[in-house]
N, C-alpha and C. Protein backbone atom coordinates (compact mmCIF):
# COMPACT_ATOMS: atom_id res chain seq x y z
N UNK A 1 59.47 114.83 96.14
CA UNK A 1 60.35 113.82 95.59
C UNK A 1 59.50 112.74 94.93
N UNK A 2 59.67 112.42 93.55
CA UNK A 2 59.05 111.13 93.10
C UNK A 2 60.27 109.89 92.94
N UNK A 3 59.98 108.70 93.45
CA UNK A 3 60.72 107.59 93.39
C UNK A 3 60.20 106.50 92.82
N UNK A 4 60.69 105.78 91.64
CA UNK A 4 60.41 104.65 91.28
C UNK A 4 61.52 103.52 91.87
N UNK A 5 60.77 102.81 92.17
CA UNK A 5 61.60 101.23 93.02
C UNK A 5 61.15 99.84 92.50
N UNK A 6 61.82 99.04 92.10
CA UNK A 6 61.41 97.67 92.14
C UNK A 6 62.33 96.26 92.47
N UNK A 7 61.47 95.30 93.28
CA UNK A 7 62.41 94.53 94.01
C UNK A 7 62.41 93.37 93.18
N UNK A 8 63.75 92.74 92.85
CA UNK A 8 63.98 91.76 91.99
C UNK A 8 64.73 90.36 93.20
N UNK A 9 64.24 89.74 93.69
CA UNK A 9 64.37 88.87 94.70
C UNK A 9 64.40 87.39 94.40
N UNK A 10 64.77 86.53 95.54
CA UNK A 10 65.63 85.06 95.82
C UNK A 10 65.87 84.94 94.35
N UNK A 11 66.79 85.15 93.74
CA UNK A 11 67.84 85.04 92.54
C UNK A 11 68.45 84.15 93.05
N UNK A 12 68.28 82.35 92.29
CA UNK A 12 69.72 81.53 93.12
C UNK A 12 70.69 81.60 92.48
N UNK A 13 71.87 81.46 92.81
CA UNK A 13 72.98 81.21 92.32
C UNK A 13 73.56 79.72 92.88
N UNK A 14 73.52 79.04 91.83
CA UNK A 14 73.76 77.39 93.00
C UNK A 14 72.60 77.20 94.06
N UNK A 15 73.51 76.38 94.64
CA UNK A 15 72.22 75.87 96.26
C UNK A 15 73.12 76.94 97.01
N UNK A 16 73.78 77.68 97.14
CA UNK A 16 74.45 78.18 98.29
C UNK A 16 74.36 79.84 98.23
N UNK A 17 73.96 80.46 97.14
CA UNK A 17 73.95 81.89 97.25
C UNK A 17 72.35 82.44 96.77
N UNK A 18 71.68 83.20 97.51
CA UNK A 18 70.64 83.98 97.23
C UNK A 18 70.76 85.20 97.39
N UNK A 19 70.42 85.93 95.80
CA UNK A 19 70.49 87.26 95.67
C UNK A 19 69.19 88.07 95.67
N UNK A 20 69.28 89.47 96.25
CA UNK A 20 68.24 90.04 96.34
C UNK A 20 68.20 91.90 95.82
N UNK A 21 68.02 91.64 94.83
CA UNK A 21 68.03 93.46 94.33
C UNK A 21 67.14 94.26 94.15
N UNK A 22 67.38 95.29 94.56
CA UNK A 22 66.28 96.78 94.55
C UNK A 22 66.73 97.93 94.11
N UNK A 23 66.53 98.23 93.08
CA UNK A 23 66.98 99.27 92.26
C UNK A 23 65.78 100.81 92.21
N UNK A 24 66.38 101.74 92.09
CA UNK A 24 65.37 102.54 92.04
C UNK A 24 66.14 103.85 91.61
N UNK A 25 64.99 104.66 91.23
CA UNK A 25 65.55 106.11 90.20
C UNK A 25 65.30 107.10 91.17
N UNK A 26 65.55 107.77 91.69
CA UNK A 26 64.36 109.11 92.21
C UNK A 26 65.08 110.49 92.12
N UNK A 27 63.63 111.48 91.88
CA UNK A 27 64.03 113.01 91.69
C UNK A 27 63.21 113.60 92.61
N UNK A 28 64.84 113.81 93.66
CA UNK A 28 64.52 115.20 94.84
C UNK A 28 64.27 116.29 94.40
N UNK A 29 63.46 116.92 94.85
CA UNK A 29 63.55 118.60 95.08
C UNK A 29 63.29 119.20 96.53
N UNK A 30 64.56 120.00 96.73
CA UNK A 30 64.72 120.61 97.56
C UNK A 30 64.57 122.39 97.32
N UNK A 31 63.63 122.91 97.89
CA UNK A 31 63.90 124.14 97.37
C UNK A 31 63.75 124.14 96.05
N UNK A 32 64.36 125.05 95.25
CA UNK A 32 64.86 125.10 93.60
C UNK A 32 65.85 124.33 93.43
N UNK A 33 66.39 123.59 93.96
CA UNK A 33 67.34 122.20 93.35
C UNK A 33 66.47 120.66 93.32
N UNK A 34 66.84 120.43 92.03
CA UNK A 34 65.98 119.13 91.56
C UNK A 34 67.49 118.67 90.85
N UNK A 35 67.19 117.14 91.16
CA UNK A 35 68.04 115.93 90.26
C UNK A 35 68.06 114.77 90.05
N UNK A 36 68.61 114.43 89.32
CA UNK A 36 68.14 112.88 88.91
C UNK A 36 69.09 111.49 89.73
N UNK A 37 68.60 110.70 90.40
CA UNK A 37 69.64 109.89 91.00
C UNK A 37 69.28 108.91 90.87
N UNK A 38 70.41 107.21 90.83
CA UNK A 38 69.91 106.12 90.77
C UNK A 38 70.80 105.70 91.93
N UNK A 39 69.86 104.69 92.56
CA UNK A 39 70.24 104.02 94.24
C UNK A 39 70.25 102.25 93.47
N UNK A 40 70.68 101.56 94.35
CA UNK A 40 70.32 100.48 94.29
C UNK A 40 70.84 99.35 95.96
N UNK A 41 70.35 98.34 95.99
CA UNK A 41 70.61 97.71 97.29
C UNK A 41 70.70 96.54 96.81
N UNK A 42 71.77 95.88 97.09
CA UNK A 42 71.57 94.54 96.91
C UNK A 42 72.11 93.45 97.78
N UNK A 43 71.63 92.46 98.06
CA UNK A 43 72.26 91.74 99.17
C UNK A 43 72.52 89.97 98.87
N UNK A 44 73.42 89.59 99.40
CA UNK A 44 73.93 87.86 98.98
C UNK A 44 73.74 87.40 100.40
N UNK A 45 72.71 85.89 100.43
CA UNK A 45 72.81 85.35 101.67
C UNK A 45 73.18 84.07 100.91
N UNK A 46 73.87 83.57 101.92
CA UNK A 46 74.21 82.35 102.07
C UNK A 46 73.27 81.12 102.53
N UNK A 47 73.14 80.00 101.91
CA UNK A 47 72.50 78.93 102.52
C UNK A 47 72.62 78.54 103.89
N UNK A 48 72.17 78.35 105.03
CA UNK A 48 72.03 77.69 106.47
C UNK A 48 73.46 78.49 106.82
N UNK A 49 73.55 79.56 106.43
CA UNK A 49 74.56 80.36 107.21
C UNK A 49 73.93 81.66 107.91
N UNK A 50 74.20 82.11 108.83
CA UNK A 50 73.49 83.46 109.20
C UNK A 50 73.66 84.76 109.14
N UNK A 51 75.16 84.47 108.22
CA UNK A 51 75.99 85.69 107.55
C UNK A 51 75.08 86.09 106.21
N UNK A 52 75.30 87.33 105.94
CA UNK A 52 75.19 87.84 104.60
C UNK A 52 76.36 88.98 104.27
N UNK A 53 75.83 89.43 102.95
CA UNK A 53 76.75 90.75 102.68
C UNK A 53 75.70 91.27 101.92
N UNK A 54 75.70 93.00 101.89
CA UNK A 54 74.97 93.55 101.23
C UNK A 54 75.99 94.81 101.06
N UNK A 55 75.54 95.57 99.80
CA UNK A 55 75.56 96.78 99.52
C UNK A 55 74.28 98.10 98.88
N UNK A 56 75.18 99.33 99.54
CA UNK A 56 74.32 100.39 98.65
C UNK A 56 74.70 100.75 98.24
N UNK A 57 74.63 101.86 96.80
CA UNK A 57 75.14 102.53 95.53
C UNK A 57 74.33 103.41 95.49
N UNK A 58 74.43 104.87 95.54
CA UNK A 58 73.64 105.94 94.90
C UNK A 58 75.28 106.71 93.69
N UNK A 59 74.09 106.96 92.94
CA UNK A 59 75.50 107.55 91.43
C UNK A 59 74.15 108.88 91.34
N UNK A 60 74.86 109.82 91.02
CA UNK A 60 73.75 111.04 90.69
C UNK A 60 73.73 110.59 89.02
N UNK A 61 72.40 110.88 87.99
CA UNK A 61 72.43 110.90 87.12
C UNK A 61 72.31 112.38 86.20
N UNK A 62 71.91 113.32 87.09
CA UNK A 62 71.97 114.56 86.78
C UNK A 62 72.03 115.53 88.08
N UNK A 63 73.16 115.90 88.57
CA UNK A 63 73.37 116.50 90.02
C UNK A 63 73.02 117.60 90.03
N UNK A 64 72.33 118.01 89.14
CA UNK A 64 71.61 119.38 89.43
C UNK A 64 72.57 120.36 90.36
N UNK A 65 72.06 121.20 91.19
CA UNK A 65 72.38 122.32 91.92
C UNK A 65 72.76 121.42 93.75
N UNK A 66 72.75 120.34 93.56
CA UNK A 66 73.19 119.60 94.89
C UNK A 66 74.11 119.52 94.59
N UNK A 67 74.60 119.68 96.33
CA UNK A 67 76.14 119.78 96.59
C UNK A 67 76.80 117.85 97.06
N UNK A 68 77.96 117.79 97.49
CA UNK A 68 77.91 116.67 97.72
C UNK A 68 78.62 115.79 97.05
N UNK A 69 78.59 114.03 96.92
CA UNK A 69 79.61 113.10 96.38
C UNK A 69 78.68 113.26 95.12
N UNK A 70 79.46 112.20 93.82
CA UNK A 70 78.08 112.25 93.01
C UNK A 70 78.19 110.75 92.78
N UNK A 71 78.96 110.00 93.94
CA UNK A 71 78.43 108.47 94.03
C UNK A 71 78.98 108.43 95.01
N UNK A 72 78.48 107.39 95.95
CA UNK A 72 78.83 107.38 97.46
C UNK A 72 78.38 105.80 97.50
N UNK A 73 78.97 104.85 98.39
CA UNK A 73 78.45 103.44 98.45
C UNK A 73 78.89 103.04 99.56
N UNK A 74 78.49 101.87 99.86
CA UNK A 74 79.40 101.17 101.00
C UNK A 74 78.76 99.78 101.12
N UNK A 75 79.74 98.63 102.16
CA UNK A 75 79.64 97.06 102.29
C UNK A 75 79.22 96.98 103.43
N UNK A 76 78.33 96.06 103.20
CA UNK A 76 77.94 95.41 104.97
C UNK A 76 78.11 93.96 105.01
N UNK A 77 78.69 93.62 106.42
CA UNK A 77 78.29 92.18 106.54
C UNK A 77 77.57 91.71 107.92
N UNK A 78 76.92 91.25 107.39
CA UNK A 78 75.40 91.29 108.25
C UNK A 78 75.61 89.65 108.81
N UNK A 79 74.82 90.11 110.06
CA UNK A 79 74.66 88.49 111.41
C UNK A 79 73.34 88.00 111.57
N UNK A 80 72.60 87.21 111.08
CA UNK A 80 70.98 87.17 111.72
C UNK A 80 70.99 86.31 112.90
N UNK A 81 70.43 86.71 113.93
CA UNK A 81 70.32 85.86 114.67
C UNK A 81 69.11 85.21 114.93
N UNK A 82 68.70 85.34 114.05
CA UNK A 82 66.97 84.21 114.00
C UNK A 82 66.61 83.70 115.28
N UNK A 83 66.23 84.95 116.07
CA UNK A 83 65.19 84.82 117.15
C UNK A 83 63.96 84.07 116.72
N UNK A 84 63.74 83.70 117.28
CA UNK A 84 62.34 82.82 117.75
C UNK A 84 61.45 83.25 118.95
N UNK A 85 60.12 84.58 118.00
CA UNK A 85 59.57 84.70 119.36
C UNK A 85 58.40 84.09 119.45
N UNK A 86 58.23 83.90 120.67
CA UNK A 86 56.48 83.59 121.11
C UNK A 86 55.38 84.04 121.63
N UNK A 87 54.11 83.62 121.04
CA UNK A 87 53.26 84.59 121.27
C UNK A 87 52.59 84.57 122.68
N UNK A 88 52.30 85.55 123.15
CA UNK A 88 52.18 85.62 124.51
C UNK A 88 50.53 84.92 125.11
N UNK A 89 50.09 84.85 123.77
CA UNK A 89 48.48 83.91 123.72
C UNK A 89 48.91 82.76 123.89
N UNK A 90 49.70 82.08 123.64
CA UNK A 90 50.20 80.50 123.40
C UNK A 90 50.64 80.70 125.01
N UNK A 91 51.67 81.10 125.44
CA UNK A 91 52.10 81.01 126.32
C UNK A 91 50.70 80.78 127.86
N UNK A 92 50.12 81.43 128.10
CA UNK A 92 49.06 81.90 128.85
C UNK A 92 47.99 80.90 128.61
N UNK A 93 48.15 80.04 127.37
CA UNK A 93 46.84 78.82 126.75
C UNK A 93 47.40 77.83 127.89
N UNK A 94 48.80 77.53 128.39
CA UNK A 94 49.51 76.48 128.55
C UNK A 94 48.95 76.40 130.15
């Protein structure tokens, strides 16, 4: 499989939305089936919120001999909970 990817990142929109996209092409081969597909990921966070939303998109661009959707996607909404860990050297200095 060769894949080209590139990440296009903190895109602001206002003070309150940051966008983050990753787009990429790639051609599987499986066996004697080869094809052309484009993916992409992209995700919206919110300012001092810990919510986001993201999505994925694959669209086949040439579906070759694969079986299957020839675009498939879906939504997420995502929680961070911004742990805070510590290092166990600090701890043990004390």
């Amino acid at each position: 499989m060769l894949s080209f990817k590139s990440q296009i990142g903190n895109i602001k929109l206002g003070d309150i939305i940051t966008i983050n996209w990753i787009p990429e092409i790639y051609f599987p081969k499986v066996d004697n089936q080869t094809g052309i597909f484009a993916a992409q990921n992209i995700s919206f966070r919110f300012t001092n919120s810990p919510i986001s939303i993201s999505s994925i998109m694959n669209k086949a661009v040439d579906f070759g001999n694969f079986t299957g959707k020839s675009f498939d996607w879906n939504i997420g909404i995502n929680y961070s909970f911004r742990n805070k860990y510590i290092n166990k050297k600090e701890i043990k200095s004390k």
